[in-house]
C-alpha atoms as a PDB file:
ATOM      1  CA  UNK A   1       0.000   0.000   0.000  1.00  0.00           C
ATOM      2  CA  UNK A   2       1.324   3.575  -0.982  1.00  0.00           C
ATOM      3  CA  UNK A   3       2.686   5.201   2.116  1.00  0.00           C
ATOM      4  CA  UNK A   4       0.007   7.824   3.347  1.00  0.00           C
ATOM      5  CA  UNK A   5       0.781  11.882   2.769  1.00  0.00           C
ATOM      6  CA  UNK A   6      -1.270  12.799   5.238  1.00  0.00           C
ATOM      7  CA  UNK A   7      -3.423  12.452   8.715  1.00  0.00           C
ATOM      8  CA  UNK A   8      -5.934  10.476   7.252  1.00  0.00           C
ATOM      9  CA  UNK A   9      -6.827   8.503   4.001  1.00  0.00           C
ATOM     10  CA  UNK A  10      -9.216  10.966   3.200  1.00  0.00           C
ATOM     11  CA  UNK A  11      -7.095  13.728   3.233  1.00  0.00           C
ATOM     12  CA  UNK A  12      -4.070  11.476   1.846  1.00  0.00           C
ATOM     13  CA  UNK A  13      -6.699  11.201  -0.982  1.00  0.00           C
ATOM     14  CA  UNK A  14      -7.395  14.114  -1.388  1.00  0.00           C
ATOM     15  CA  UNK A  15      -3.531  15.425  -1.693  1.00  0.00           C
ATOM     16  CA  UNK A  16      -3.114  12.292  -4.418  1.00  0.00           C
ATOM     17  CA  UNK A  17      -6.612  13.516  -6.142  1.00  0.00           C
ATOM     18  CA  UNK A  18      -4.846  17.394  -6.329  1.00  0.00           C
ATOM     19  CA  UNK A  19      -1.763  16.290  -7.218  1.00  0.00           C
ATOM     20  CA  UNK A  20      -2.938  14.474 -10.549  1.00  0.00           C
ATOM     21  CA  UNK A  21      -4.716  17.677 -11.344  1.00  0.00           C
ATOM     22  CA  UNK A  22      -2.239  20.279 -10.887  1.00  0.00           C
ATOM     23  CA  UNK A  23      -0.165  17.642 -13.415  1.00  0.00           C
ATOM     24  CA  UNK A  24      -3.229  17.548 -15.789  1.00  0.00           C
ATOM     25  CA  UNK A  25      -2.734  21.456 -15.110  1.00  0.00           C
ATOM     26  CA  UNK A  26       0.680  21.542 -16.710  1.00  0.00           C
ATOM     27  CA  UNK A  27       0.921  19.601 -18.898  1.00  0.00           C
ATOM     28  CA  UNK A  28      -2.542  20.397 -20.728  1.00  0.00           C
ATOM     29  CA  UNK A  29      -0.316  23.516 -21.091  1.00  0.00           C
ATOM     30  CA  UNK A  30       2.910  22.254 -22.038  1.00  0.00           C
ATOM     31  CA  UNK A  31       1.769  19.532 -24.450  1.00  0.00           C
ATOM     32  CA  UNK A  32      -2.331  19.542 -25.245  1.00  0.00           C
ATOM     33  CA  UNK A  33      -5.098  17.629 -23.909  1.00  0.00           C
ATOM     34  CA  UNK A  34      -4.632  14.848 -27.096  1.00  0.00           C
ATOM     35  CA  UNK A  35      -1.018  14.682 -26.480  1.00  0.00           C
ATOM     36  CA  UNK A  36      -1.062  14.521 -22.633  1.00  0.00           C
ATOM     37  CA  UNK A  37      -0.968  10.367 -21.409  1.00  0.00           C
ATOM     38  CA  UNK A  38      -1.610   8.650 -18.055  1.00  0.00           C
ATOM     39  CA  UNK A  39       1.408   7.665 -18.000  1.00  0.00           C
ATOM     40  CA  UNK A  40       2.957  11.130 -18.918  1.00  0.00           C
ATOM     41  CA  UNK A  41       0.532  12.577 -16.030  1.00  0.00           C
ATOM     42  CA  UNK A  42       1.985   9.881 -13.596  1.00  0.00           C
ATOM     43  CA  UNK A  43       5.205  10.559 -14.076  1.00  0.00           C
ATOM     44  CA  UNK A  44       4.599  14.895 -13.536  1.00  0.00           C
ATOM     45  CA  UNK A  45       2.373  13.638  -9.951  1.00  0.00           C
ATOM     46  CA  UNK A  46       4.438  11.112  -8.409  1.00  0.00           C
ATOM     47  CA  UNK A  47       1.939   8.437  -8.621  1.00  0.00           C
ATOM     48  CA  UNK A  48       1.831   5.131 -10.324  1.00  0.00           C
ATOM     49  CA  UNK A  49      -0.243   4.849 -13.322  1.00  0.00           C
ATOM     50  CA  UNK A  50      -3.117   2.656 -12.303  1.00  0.00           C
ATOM     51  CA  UNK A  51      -3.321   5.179  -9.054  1.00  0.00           C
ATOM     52  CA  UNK A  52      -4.406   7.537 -11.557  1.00  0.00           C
ATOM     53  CA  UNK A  53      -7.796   5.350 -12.578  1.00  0.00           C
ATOM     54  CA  UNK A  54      -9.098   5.195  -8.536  1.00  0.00           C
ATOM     55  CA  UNK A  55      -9.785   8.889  -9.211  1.00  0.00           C
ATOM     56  CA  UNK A  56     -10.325   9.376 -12.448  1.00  0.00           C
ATOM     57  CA  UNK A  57     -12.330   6.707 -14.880  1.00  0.00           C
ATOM     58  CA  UNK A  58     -10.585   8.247 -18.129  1.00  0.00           C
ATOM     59  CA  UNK A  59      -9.191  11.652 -19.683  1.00  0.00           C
ATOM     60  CA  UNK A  60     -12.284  13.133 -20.426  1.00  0.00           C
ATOM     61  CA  UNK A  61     -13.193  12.520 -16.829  1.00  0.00           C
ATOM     62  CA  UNK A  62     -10.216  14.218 -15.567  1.00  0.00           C
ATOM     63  CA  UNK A  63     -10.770  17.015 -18.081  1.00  0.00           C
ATOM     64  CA  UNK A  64     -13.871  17.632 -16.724  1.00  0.00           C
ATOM     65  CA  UNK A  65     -13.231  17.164 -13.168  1.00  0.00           C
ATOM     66  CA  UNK A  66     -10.795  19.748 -13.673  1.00  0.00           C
ATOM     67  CA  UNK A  67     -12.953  22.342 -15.661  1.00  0.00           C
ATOM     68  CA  UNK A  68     -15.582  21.468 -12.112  1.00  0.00           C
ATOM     69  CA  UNK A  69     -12.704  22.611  -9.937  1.00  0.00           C
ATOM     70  CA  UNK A  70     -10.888  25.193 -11.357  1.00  0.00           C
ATOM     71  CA  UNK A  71     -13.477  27.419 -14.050  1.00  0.00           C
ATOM     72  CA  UNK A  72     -16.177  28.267 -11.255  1.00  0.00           C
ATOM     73  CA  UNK A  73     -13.438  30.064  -9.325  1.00  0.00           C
ATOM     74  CA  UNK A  74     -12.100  32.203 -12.425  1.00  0.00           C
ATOM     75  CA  UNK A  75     -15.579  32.763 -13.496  1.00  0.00           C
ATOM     76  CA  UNK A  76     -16.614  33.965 -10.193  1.00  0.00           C
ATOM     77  CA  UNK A  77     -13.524  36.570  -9.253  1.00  0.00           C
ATOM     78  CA  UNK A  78     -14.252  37.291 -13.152  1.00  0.00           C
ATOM     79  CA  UNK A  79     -18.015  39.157 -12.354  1.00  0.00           C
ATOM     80  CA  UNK A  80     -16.718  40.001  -8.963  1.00  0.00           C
ATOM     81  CA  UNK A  81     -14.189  42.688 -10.975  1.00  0.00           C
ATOM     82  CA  UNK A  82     -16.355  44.122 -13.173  1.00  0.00           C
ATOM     83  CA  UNK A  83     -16.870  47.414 -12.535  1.00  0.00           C
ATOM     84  CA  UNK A  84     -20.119  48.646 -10.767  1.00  0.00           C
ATOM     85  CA  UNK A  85     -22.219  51.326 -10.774  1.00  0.00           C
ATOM     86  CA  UNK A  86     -21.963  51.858 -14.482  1.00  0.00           C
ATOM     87  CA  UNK A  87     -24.618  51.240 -17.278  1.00  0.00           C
ATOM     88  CA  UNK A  88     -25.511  47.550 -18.131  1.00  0.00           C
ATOM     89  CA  UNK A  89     -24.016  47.975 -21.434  1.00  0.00           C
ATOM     90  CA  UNK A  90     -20.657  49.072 -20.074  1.00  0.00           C
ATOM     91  CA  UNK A  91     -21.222  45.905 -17.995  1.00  0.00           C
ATOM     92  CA  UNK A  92     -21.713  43.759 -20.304  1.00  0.00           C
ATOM     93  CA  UNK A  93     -18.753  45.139 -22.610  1.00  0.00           C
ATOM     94  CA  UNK A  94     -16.306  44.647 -19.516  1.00  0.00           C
ATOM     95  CA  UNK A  95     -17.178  41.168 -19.550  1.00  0.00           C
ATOM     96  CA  UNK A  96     -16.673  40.505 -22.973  1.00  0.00           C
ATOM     97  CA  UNK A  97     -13.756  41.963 -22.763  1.00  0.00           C
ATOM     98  CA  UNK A  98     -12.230  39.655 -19.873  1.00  0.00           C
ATOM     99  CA  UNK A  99     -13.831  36.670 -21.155  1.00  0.00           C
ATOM    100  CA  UNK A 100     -12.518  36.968 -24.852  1.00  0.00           C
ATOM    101  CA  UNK A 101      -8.508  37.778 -23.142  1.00  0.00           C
ATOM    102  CA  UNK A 102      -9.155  34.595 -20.805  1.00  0.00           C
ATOM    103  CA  UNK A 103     -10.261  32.609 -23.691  1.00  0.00           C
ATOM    104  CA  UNK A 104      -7.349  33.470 -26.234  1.00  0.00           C
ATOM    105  CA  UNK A 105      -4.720  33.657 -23.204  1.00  0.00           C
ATOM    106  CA  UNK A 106      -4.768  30.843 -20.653  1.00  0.00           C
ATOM    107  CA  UNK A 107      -2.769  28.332 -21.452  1.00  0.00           C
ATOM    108  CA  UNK A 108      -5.062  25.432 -19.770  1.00  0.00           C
ATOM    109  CA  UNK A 109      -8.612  26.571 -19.030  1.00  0.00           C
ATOM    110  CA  UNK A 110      -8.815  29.066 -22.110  1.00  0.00           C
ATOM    111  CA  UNK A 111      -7.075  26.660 -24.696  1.00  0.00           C
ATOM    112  CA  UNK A 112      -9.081  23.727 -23.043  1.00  0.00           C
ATOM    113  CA  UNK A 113     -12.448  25.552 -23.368  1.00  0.00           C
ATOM    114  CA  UNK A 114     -12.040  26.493 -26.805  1.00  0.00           C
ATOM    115  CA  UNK A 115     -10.220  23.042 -28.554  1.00  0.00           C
ATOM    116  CA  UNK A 116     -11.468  20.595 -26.223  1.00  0.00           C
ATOM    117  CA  UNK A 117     -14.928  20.742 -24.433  1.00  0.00           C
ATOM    118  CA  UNK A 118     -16.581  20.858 -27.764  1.00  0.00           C
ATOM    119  CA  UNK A 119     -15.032  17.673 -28.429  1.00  0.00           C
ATOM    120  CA  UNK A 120     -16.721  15.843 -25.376  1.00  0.00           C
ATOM    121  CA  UNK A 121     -19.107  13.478 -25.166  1.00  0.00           C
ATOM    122  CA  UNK A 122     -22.437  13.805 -23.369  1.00  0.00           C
ATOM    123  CA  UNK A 123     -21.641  13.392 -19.813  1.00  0.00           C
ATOM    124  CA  UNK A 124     -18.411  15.770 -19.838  1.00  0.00           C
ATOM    125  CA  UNK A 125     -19.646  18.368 -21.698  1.00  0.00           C
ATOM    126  CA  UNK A 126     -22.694  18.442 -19.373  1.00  0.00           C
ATOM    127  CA  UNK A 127     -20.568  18.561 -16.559  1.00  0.00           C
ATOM    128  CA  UNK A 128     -17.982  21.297 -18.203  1.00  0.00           C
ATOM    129  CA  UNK A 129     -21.544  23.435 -19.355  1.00  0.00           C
ATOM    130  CA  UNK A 130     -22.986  22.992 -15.391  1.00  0.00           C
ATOM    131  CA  UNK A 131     -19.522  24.714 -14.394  1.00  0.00           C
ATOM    132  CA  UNK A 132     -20.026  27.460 -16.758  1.00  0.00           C
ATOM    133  CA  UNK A 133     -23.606  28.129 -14.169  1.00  0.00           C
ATOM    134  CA  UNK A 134     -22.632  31.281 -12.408  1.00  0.00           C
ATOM    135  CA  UNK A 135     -21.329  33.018 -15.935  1.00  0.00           C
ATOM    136  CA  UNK A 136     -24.328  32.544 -17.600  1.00  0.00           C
ATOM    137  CA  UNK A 137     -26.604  33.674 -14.561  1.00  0.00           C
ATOM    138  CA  UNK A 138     -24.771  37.012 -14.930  1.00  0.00           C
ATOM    139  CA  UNK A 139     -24.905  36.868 -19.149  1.00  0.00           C
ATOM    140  CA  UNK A 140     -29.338  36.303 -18.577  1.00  0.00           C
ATOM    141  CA  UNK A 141     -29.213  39.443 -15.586  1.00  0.00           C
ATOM    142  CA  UNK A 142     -27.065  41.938 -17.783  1.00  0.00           C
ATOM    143  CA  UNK A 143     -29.340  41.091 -21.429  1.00  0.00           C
ATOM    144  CA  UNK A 144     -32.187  40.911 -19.174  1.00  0.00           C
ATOM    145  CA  UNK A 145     -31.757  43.927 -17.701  1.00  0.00           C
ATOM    146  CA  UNK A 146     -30.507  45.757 -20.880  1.00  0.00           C
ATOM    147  CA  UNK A 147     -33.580  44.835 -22.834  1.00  0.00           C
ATOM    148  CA  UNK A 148     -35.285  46.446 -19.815  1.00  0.00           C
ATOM    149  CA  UNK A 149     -33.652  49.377 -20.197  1.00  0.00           C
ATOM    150  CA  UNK A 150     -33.789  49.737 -23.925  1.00  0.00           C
ATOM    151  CA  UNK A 151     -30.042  49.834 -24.402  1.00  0.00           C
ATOM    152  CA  UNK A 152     -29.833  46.362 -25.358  1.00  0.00           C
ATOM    153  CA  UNK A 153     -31.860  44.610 -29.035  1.00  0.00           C
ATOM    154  CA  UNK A 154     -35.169  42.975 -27.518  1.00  0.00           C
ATOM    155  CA  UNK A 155     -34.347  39.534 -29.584  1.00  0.00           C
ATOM    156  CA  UNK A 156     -35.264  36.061 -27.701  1.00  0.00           C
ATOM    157  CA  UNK A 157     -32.783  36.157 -24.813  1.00  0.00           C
ATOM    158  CA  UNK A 158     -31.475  32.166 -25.790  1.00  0.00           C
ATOM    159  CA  UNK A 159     -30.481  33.720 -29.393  1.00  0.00           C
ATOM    160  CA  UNK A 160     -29.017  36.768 -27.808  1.00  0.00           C
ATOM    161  CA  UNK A 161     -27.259  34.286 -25.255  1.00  0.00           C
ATOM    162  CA  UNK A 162     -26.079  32.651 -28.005  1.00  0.00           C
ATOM    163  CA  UNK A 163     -25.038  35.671 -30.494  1.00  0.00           C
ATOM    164  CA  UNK A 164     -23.097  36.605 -27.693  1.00  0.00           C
ATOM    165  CA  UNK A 165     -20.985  33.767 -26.872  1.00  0.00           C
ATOM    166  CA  UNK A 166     -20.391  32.871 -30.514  1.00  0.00           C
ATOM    167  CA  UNK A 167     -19.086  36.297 -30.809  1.00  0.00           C
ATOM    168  CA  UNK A 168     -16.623  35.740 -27.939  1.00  0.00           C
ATOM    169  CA  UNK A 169     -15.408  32.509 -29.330  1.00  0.00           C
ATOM    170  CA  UNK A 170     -14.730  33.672 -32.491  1.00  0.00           C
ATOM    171  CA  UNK A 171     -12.856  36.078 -31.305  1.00  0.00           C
ATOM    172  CA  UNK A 172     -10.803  34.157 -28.900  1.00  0.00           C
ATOM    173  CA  UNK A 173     -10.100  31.598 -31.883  1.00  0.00           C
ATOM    174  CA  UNK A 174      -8.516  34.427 -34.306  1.00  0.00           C
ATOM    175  CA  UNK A 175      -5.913  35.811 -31.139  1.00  0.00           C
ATOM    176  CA  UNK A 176      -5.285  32.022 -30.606  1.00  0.00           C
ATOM    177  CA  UNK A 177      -4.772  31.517 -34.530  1.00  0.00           C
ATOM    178  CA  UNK A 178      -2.841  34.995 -34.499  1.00  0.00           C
ATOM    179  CA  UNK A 179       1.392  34.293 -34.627  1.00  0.00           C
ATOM    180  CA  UNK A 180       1.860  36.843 -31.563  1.00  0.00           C
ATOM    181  CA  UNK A 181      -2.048  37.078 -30.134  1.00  0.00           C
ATOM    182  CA  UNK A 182      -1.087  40.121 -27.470  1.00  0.00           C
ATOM    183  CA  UNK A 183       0.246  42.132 -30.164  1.00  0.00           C
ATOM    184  CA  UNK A 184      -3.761  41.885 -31.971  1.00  0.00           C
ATOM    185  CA  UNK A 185      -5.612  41.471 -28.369  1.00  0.00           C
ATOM    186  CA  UNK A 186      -6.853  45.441 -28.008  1.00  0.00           C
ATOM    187  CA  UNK A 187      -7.784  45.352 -31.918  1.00  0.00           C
ATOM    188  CA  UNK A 188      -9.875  41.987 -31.651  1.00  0.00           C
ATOM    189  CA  UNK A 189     -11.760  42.123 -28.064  1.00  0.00           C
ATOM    190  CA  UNK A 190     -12.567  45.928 -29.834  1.00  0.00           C
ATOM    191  CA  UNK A 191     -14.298  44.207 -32.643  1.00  0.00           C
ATOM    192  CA  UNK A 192     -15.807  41.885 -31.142  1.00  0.00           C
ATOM    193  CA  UNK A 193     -17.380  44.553 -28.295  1.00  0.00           C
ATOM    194  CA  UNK A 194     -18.413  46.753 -31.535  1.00  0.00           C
ATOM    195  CA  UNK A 195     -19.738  43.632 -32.957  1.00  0.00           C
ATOM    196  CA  UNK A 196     -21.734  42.773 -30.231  1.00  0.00           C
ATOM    197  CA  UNK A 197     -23.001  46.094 -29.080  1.00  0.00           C
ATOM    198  CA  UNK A 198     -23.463  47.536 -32.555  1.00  0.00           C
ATOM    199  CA  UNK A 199     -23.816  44.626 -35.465  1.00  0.00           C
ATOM    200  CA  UNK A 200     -22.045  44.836 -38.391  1.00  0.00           C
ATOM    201  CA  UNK A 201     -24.246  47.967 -40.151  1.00  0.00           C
ATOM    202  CA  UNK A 202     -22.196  51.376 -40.741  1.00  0.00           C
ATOM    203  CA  UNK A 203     -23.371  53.827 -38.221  1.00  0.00           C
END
């Protein structure tokens, strides 16, 4: 039996279960989801690599176990900063701002998000949209209340949802195409904000 890193075997669990994720972490990052092994994730966590299936059933559950863990958080600190006080629409455009940079930029979550989740099947992407929760609660609240208020298109709030975060992933996908993507970030979160808040007639 492995020797125990911890008090307890729950908490010795525990520090195994974080472990394997902080290697899925890095090396998601380093080398892609496709590229990444067990046995390549063993060797980063210190574990053997059948230790790796008593907490994970396969890489798509690990994927998504670590989308559960880790997205909520930046999600969450990702409303908490946006600015308040200010009209919806500058809001809004503050979010689409930080959520097309986090897309394009972050070497796990963002790259993960954008190649990978739309690549899962049924069960992970379900769990990898349920983690997504708190975002869209604030997307429905700001088109909600910008329809409201007039400054936002009264269109069926799912299409507008969905207008929305096509926008944003389209946007992320051309800075993560782009050879140098900070040297076109300001230009293409600008476009995409003008796209969203504006469509594509001349004013």
């Amino acid at each position: 039996m492995p020797r125990i890193q911890a008090d307890t075997v729950a908490e010795h669990k525990l520090v195994v279960r974080r472990r394997i994720l902080d290697a899925a972490t890095d090396l998601f990052a380093e080398m892609g989801y496709e590229e990444t092994t067990f046995s390549d994730l063993a060797a980063e966590a210190g574990v053997g690599r059948t230790t790796i299936y008593e907490y994970f059933r396969d890489k798509e559950d690990l994927l998504a176990s670590l989308i559960e863990e880790e997205l909520p958080v930046v999600l969450d600190k990702m409303v908490a900063d946006l600015p308040s006080g200010v009209p919806t629409v500058e809001r809004l455009e503050a979010l689409i701002r930080a959520l097309v940079e986090f897309v394009a930029t972050d070497p796990t979550l963002g790259y993960l998000l954008h190649r990978e989740v739309p690549k899962l099947s049924g069960e992970a992407s379900a769990r990898a949209a349920e983690a997504h929760m708190g975002l869209v609660h604030e997307y429905v609240d700001l088109l909600r209340t910008g329809v409201m208020e007039g400054s936002i298109s009264r269109l069926p709030p799912d299409v507008l949802s969905a207008l929305v975060q096509d926008a944003i992933m389209s946007g992320a996908k051309v800075l993560i195409d782009a050879p140098n993507p900070q040297e076109r970030l300001g230009e293409v979160t600008d476009a995409v904000v003008a796209f969203v808040l504006h469509g594509i007639a001349s004013p």
